[in-house]
Every structure is written in structure tokens, then in C-alpha cells.
Protein backbone atom coordinates (compact mmCIF):
# COMPACT_ATOMS: atom_id res chain seq x y z
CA UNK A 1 -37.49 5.20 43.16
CA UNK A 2 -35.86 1.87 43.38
CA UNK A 3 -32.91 0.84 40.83
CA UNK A 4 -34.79 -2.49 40.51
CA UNK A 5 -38.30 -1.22 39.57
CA UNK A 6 -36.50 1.77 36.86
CA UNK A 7 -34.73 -1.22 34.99
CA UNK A 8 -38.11 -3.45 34.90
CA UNK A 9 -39.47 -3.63 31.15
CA UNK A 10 -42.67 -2.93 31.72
CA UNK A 11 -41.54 1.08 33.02
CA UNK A 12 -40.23 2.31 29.99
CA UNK A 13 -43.47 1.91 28.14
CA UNK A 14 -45.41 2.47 31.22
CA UNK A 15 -43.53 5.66 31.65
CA UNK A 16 -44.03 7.24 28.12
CA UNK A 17 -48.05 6.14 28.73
CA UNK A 18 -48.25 8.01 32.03
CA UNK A 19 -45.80 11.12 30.17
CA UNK A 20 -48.56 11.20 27.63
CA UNK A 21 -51.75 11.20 29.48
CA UNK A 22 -49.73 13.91 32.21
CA UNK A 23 -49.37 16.43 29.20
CA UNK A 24 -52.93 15.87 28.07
CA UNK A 25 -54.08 16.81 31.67
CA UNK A 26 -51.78 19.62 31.77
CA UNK A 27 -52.96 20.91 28.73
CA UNK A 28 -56.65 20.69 29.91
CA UNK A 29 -55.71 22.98 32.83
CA UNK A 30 -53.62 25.27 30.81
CA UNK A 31 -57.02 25.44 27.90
CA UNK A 32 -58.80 25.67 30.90
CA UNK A 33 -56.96 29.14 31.94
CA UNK A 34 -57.12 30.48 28.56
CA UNK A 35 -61.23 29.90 28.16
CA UNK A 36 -61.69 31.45 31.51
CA UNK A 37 -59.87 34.72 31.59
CA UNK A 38 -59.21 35.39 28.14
CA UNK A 39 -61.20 37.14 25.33
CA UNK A 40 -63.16 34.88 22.30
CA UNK A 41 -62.53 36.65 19.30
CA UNK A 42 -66.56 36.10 18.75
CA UNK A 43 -67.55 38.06 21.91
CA UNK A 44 -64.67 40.36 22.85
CA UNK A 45 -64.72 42.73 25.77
CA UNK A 46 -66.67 45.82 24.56
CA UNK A 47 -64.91 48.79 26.05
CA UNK A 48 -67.15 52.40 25.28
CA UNK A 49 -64.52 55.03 25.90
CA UNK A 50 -65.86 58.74 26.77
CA UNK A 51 -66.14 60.09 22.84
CA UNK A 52 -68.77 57.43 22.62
CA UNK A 53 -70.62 58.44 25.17
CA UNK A 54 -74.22 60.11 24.79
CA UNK A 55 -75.56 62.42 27.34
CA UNK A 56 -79.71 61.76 26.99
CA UNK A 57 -80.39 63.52 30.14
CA UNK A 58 -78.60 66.73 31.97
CA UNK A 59 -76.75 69.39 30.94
CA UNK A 60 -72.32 68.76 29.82
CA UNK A 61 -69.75 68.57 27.68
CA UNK A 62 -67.04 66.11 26.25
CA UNK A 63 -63.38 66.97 28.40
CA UNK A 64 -60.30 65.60 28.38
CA UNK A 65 -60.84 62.84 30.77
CA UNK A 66 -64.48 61.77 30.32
CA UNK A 67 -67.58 63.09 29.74
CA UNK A 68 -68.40 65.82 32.67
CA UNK A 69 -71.92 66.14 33.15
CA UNK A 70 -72.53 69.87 35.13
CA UNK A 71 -76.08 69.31 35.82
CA UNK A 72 -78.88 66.91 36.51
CA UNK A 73 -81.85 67.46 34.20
CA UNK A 74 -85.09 69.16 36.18
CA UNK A 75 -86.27 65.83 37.71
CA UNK A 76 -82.87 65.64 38.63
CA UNK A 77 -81.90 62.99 36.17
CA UNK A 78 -78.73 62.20 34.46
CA UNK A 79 -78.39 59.67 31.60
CA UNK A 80 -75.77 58.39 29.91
CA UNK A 81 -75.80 55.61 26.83
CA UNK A 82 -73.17 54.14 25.21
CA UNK A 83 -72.93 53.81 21.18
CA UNK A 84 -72.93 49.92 20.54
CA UNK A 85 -73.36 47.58 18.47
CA UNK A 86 -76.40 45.50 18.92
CA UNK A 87 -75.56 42.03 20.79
CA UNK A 88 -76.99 38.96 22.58
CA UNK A 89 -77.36 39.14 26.15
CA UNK A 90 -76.59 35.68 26.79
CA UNK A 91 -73.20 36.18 25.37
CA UNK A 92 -72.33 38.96 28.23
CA UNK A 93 -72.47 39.07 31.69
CA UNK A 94 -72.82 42.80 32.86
CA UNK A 95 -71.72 46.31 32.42
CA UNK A 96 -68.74 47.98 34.56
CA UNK A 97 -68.01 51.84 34.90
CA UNK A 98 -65.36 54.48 35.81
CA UNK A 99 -67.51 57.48 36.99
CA UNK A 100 -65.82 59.81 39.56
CA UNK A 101 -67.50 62.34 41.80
CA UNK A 102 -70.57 59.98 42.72
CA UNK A 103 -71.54 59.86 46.67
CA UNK A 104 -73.95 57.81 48.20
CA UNK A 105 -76.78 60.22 48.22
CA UNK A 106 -77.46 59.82 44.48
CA UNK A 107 -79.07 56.33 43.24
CA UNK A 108 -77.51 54.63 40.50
CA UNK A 109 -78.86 52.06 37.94
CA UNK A 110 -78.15 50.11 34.58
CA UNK A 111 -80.35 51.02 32.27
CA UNK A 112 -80.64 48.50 28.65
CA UNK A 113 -82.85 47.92 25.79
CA UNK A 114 -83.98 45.31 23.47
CA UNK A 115 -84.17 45.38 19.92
CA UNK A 116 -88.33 44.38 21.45
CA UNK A 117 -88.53 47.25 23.84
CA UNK A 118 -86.73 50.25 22.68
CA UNK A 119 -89.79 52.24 24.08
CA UNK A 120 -89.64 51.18 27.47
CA UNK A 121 -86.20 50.38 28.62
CA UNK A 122 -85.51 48.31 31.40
CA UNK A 123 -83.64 49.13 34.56
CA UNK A 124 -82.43 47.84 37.81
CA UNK A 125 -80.97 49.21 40.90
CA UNK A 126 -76.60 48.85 41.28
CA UNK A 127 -76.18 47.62 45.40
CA UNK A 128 -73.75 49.21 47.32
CA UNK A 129 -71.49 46.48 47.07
CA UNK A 130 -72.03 46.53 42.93
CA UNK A 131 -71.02 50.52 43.09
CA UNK A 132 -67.81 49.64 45.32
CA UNK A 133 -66.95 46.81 43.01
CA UNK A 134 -67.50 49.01 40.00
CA UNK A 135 -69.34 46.08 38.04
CA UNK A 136 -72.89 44.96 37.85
CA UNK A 137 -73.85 40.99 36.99
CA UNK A 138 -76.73 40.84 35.30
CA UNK A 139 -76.49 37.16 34.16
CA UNK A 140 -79.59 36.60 36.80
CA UNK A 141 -82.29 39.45 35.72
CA UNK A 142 -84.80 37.62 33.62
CA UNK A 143 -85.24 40.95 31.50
CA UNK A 144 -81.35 40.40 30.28
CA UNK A 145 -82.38 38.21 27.36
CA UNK A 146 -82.73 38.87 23.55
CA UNK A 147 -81.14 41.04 21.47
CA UNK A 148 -79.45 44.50 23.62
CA UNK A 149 -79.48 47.66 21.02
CA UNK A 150 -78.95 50.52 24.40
CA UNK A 151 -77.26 50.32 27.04
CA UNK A 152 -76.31 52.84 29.72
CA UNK A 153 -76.59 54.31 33.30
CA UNK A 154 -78.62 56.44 35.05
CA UNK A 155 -77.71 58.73 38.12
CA UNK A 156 -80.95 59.32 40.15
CA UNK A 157 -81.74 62.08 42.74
CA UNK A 158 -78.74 64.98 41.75
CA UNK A 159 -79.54 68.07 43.43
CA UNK A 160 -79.05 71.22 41.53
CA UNK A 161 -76.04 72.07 44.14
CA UNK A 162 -74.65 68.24 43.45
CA UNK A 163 -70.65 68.05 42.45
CA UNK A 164 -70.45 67.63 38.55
CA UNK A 165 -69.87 63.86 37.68
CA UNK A 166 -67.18 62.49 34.95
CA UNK A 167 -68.16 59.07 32.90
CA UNK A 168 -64.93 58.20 31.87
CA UNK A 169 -65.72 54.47 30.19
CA UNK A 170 -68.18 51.62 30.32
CA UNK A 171 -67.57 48.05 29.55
CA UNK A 172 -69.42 44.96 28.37
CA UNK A 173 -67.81 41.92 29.97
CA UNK A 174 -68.42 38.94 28.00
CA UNK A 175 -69.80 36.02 29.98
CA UNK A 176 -67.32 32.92 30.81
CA UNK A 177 -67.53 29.41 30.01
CA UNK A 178 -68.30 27.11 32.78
CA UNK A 179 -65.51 24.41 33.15
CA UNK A 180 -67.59 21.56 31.64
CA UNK A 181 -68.00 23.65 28.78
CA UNK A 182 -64.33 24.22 27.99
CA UNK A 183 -63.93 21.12 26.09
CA UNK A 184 -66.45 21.55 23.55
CA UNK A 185 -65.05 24.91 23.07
CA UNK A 186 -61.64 23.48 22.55
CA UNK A 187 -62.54 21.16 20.65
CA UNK A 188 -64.83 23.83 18.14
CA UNK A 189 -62.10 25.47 17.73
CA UNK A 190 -60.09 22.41 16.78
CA UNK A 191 -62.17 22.02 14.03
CA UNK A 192 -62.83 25.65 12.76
CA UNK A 193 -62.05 26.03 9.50
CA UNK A 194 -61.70 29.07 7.49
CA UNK A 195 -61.23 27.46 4.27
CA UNK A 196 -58.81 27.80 1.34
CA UNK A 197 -56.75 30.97 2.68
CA UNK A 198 -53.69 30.30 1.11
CA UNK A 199 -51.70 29.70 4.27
CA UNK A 200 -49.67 27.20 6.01
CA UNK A 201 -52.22 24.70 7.03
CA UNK A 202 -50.73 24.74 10.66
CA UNK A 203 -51.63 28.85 10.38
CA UNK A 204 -54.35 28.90 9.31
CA UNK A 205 -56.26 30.09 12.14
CA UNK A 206 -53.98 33.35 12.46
CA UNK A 207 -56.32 34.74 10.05
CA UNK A 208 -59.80 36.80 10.89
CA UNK A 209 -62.11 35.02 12.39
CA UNK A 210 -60.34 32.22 13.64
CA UNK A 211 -60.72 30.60 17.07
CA UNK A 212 -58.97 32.00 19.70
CA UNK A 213 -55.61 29.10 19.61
CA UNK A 214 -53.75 28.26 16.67
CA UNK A 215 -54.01 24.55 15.85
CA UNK A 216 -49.92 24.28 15.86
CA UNK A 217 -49.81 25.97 19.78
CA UNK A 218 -51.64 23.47 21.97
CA UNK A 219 -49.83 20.78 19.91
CA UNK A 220 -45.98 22.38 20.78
CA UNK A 221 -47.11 22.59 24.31
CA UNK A 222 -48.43 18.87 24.66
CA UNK A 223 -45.33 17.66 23.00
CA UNK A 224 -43.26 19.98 25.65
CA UNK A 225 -45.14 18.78 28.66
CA UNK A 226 -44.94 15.33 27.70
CA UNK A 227 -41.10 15.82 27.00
CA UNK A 228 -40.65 17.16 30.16
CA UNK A 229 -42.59 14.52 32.21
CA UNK A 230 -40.79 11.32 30.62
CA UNK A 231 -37.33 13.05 31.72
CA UNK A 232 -39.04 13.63 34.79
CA UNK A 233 -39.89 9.78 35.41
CA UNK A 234 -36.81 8.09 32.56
CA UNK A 235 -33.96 10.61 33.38
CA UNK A 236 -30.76 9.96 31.12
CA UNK A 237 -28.37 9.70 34.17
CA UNK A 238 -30.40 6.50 35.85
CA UNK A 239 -29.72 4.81 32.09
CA UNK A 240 -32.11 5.97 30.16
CA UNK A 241 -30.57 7.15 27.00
CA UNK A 242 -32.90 6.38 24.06
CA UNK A 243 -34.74 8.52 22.04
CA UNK A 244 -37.48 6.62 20.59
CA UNK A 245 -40.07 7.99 23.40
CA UNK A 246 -38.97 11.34 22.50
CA UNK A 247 -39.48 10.56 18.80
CA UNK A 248 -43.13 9.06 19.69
CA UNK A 249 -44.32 12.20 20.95
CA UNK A 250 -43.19 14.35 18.14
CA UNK A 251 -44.82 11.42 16.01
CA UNK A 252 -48.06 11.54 17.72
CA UNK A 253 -48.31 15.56 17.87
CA UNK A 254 -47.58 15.69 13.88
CA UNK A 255 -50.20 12.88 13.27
CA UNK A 256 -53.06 15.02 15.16
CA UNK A 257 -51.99 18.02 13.60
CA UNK A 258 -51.79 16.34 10.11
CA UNK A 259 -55.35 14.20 10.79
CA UNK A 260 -57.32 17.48 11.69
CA UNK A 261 -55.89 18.84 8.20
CA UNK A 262 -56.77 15.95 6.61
CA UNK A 263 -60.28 16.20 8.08
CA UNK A 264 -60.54 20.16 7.06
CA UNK A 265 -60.06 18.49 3.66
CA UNK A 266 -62.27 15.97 3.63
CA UNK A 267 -64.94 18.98 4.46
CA UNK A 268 -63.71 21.27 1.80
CA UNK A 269 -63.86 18.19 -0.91
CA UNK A 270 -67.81 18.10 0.00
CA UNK A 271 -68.44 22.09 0.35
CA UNK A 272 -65.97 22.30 -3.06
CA UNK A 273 -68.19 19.03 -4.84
CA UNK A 274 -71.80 20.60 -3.57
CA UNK A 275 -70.73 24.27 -4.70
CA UNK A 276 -68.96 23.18 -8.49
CA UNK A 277 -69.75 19.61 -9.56
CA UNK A 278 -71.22 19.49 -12.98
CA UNK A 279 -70.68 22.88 -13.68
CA UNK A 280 -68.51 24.55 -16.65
CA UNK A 281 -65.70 26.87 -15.79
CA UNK A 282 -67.43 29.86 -16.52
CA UNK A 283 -70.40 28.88 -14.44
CA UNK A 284 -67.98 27.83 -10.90
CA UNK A 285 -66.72 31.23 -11.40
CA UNK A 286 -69.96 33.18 -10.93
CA UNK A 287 -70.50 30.12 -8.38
CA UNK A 288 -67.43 30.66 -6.55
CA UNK A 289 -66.21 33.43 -4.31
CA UNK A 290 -66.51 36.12 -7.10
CA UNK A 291 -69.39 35.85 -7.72
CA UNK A 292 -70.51 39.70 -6.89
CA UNK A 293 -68.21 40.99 -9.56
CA UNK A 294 -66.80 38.16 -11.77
CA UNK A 295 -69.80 38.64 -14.42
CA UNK A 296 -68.95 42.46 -14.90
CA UNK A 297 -65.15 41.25 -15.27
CA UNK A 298 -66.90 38.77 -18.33
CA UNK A 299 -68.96 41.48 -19.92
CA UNK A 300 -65.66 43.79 -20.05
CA UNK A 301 -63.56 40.55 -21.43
CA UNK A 302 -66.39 39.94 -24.16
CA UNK A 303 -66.38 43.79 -24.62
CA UNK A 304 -62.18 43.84 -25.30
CA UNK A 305 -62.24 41.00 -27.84
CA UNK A 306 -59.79 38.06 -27.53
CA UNK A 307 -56.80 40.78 -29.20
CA UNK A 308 -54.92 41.19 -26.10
CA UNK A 309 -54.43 45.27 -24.81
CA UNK A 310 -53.03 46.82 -21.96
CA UNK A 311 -55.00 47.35 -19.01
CA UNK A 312 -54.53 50.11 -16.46
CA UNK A 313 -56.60 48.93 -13.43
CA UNK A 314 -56.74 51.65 -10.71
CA UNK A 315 -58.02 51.67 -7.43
CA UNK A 316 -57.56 52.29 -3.68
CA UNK A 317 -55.68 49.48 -2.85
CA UNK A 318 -53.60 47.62 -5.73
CA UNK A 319 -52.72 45.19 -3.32
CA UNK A 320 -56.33 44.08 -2.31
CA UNK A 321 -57.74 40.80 -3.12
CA UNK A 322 -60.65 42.09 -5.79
CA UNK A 323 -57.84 43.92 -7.85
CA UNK A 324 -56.08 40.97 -8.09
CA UNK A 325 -58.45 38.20 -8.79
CA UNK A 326 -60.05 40.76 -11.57
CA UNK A 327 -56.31 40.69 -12.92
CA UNK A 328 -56.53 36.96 -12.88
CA UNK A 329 -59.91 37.25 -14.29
CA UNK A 330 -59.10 39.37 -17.25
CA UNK A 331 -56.16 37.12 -18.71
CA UNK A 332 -54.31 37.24 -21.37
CA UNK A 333 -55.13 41.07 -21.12
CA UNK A 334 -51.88 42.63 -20.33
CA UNK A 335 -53.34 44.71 -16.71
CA UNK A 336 -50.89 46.73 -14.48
CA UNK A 337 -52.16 47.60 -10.83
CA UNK A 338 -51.79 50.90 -9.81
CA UNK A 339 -53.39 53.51 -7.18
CA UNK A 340 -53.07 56.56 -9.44
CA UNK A 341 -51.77 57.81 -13.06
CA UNK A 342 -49.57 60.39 -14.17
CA UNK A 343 -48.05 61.05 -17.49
CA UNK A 344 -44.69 58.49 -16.10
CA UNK A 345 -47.69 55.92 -16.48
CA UNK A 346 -46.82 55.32 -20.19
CA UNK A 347 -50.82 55.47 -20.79
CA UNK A 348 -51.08 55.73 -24.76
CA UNK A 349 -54.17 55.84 -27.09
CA UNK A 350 -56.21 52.48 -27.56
CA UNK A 351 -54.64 51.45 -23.70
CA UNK A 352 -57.41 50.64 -21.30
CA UNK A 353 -58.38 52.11 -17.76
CA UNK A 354 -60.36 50.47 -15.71
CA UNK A 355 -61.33 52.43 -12.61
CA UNK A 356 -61.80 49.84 -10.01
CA UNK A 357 -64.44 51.17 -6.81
CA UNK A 358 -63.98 52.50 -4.70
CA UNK A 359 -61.50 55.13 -5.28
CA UNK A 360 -60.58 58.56 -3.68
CA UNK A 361 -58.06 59.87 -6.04
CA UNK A 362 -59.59 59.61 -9.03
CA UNK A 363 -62.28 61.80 -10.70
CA UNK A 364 -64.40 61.49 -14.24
CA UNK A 365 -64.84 65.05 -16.10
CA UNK A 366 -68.18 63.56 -17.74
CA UNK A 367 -68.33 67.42 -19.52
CA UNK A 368 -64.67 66.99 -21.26
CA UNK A 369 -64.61 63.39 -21.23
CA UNK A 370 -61.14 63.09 -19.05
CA UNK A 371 -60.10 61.45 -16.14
CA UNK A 372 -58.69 63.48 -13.57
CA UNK A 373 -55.65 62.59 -11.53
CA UNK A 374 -54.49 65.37 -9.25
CA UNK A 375 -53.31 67.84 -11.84
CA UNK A 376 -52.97 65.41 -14.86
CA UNK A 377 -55.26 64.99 -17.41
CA UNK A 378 -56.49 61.68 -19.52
CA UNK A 379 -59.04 61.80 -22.58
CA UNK A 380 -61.19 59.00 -22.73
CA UNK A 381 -63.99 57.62 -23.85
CA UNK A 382 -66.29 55.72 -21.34
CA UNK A 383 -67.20 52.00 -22.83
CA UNK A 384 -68.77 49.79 -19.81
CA UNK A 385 -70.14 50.76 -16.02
CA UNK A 386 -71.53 49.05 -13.40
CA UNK A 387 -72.49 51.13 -9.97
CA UNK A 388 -70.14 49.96 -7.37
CA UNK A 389 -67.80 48.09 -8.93
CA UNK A 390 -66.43 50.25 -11.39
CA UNK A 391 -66.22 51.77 -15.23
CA UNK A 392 -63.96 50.73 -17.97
CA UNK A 393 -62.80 53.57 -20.02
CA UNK A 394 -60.68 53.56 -23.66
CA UNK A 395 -57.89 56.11 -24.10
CA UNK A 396 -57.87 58.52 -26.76
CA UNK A 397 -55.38 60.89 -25.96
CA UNK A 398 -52.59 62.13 -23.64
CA UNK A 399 -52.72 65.73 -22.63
CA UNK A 400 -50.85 67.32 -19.68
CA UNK A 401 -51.28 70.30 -17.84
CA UNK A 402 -48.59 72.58 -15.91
């Protein structure tokens, strides 16, 4: 490029517009890679490994590389289902396999139901080149619509000589976006929003559920490709030695990342204003996201009187978020998580224990009134219930046994 067009002033800004709209395109192609070959959390690839395999038809056992099937049934059938989940058809595009000892001579088909014919399955014939390939596209059978609760394969015409067979896995393979389609994805999952998960709010999406890209990564990869393409075309050594352009990308990536988050809010403030507005604090709370236990956590609050006591609270998992809200719930009670007693607990008469469900390592001795934990023993006296969420017990004594 000429010395006499680089020092014009109408390249500089020219440059940092044609930097900008050459990392938007590469990061397009680079979305467009990810869409295509890689799994949506939503619709993942749905391996069935041997264990869950389920011989319906012929005569064999579970080994240590697959299911071995001996012997055709008498019509000289063999079927084999997969435990699954039911899912939509349109959200996957066929059904590959790992089967060794099948020859030619024996006919194989995919076999699948709907949750609307479970009595009569439907099935269809694998081609040659579908058995070489290992894989079976079933995007274009009309009958590959609705709701799938069975699927499986079926091995027709074994002869009671025939080699035994070994399933070894099937797999659902989710269907892929077509490239016009990759931009609404993108931009779906742009906008997903979890809500209030008490994360960063450029992490948000690393939680369960979340699209498949983090809001923060396709944002550090524009402002990398654009980088990269202004020192391409404004390269220090031919004079240019500012960094304001440098400085406008980072400015422009933080003020997308900052207006999604500002949008997320904007949602929030409606979902927050429809859910609580005009209702008392007592009221949001059985409202709100604890709802399914917070009015058991009032009836044992109204049941302790406003004296504060000590609380044990035990269950499976102190750390889980139910333990802790009910700790927030039953303030200014004085309640100590824990997954277990023993006499180091420092549990005296008149303390509380409130057996959280579920729990494994706890048991109630209705015939002695205790508690039982492992080998230790706790008199009590049971005050509140509620079937599945727990029972809220009042010490009376301590007693240990050797």
C-alpha cells in the first residue's frame, strides 16, 4: 500500500470501520462452526451405551463389550431397544450403531415409537450404504414426527447357525441448524437469561441451562479479531502509534456486554414488578422462589415464639440451597447446618432439631421417642411435620450409648 494513501485522514477512521465490520464477519463464521458441529445443551447427543440396552427379541446376555445376543428368536428375529428418555423427533436427525458380527445376509432396520403408536411401531429398512456408514437419516420419513418414547434396531432373517452379534452402543444425533438459522440462535442465546443467580453478570450463563456461549466469549474474540485486523491494515512501524482505535474496540465490546445486562434487567424489573408489586413481605415470600416450603418454615417460626433458640438443622447436604434459605428464613433463630449429630454436637435440652428431607443418615425411633444417629442417641419430642420437607423435633435429653 502506498505511503501517500496510509497518511490520508480519511484511512485511519476508515481503517478501524473496516477492522470492526472484519471481526463481526469473522465472528459469524467462527458462531457459525460452533452451531454446526457442536452440541446445544437443549438437545445433546444421546449416547445409549450397552447396560442400557434391552434385548425384546432372541436369546443373550450383557458382556464386557456390548450386549452379545447368541440367538435369533424362532422367526429368526432379534430386537434390541434402547432406554430413553422421551424426545421430539424434529429435534434429532437419526440413530447410529456399533454392532459387530453382522454380514450382509441378515436385514437390518430402525425400529421407533411414538408416545401415539406404542402398539404398532414403525420401521424402515437401513441401505447398504446406511450399514457401511454406520448412521441412518431419518430427517425425511414422514413417520419421524411427534413425540419418540422407543427406539431401537432390528436384525431380520438370523439363521439358527448365524455368528452371535454384539450391540455395543446406539446414538441419537441431534439435528443441525441450517446456516440461515444460526443467527437467531446466536442471538437467543444472547438474550437467555437465567435470572438472579448470584453470579458475575458476564457468567452468568456458566450455570445449568444456559446457552451453549458465555456472553463474555464471543465479545473477547470480536475485540481480538478486530485488534488484530487494524494492526493488520494501521501497523505501528508505517506511523501508526495511537491507541485510541484500540481503546474504541474495548469501548464498544464493554458497551454490548454492559447493554445486554442492562436489558436482562430491564426484564427482571417487569418479571420482579408482575410477581411482588403490592404484596407484603410475607406474601412475596410464599410468591417467590420458596414458595414449596417457605410456609412450613412460617408455621415452625410461629410454633418457636419470637424467644430466640438454637436450631440444629440436619440434612443431606448442609451446603444446598433449601438448607440455607430455611436458615435465612428462620432468623433471629440461632440454626447451625450440619449433615449428622453426635454427642461433640453440644445438643442440650430445650435446643431444636429440625430434620430437613431428605436424609439418609438419620432415623426417628417413634417407639422411644429418639433420634438415631449411627450409634448415638437423642430424646425428643416431635412438635411439627410436613411429608417431604421435614419434622421439627424439641430436645429433652442427651443419652449416649457405647
Amino acid at each position: 500500500m502506498k505511503h501517500s494513501v496510509l497518511q490520508a485522514s480519511w484511512y485511519r477512521p476508515l481503517a478501524l470501520v473496516a477492522a470492526l465490520l472484519g471481526a463481526t464477519l469473522g465472528l459469524w463464521l467462527l458462531l457459525a462452526g460452533v452451531y454446526l458441529w457442536s452440541d446445544d445443551p437443549a438437545r445433546p447427543t444421546i449416547r445409549i451405551d450397552a447396560p442400557e440396552l434391552q434385548l425384546t427379541a432372541g436369546e443373550g446376555a450383557q458382556s464386557e463389550r456390548g450386549l452379545r445376543v447368541e440367538r435369533a428368536a424362532s422367526n429368526g428375529l432379534i430386537l434390541v431397544q434402547g432406554a430413553i428418555r422421551p424426545f421430539e423427533a424434529r429435534d434429532y436427525r437419526g440413530l447410529g450403531w456399533r454392532i459387530d458380527g453382522l454380514d450382509q445376509t441378515r436385514e437390518l432396520r430402525v425400529i421407533w415409537a411414538t408416545s401415539v403408536t406404542t402398539r404398532k411401531p414403525f420401521d424402515r429398512l437401513i441401505s447398504p450404504d446406511e450399514r457401511r456408514a454406520g448412521v441412518v437419516n431419518l430427517t425425511d420419513d414422514p413417520n419421524w414426527a411427534g413425540l419418540i418414547v422407543g427406539v431401537g434396531l432390528a436384525v431380520v432373517g438370523s439363521e439358527p447357525e448365524a455368528e452371535p452379534l454384539l450391540f455395543e452402543s446406539l446414538t441419537l444425533q441431534p439435528r443441525r441448524p441450517a446456516l440461515s438459522a444460526i443467527l437467531p440462535l446466536a442471538w437467543n442465546d444472547w438474550r437467555h437469561d437465567l435470572g438472579w443467580t448470584g453470579r458475575s453478570i458476564n457468567f452468568t450463563d456458566a450455570a445449568e441451562g444456559a446457552g451453549r456461549i458465555r456472553p463474555l466469549i464471543p465479545v473477547v474474540v470480536w475485540c481480538a479479531l478486530a485488534a488484530l485486523i487494524h494492526l493488520l491494515l494501521a501497523p505501528p512501524w508505517r506511523g501508526f502509534r495511537t491507541w485510541t482505535p484500540y481503546g474504541v474496540i474495548l469501548l464498544v465490546g464493554w458497551l454490548a456486554l454492559d447493554a445486554r445486562w442492562q436489558w436482562l434487567l430491564l426484564e427482571r424489573l417487569d418479571q420482579t414488578r408482575s410477581l411482588y408489586a403490592g404484596l407484603e413481605a410475607d406474601e412475596r415470600q410464599r410468591a417467590g422462589p420458596d414458595q414449596g416450603f417457605y410456609p412450613f418454615i412460617a408455621d415452625i417460626r410461629a410454633r418457636l415464639g419470637t424467644e430466640p433458640v438454637r436450631i440444629f438443622l440436619v440434612t443431606s447436604d448442609p451446603a444446598s440451597y433449601g438448607a440455607n434459605r430455611a436458615r435465612y428464613h428462620l432468623l433471629p433463630h440461632n440454626v447451625r447446618l450440619s449433615a449428622t449429630l453426635d454427642a461433640a454436637s453440644g445438643v442440650e435440652p430445650g435446643d431444636v432439631v429440625f430434620l430437613m428431607s431428605p436424609l439418609d443418615r438419620t432415623a426417628h425411633d417413634r417407639a422411644r421417642s429418639e433420634l438415631v444417629f449411627g450409634d448415638w442417641r437423642l430424646a425428643v419430642s416431635s412438635e411439627l411435620s410436613q411429608p417431604g420437607l421435614g419434622t421439627l423435633f424439641r430436645v429433652k435429653s442427651v443419652e449416649s450409648e457405647d
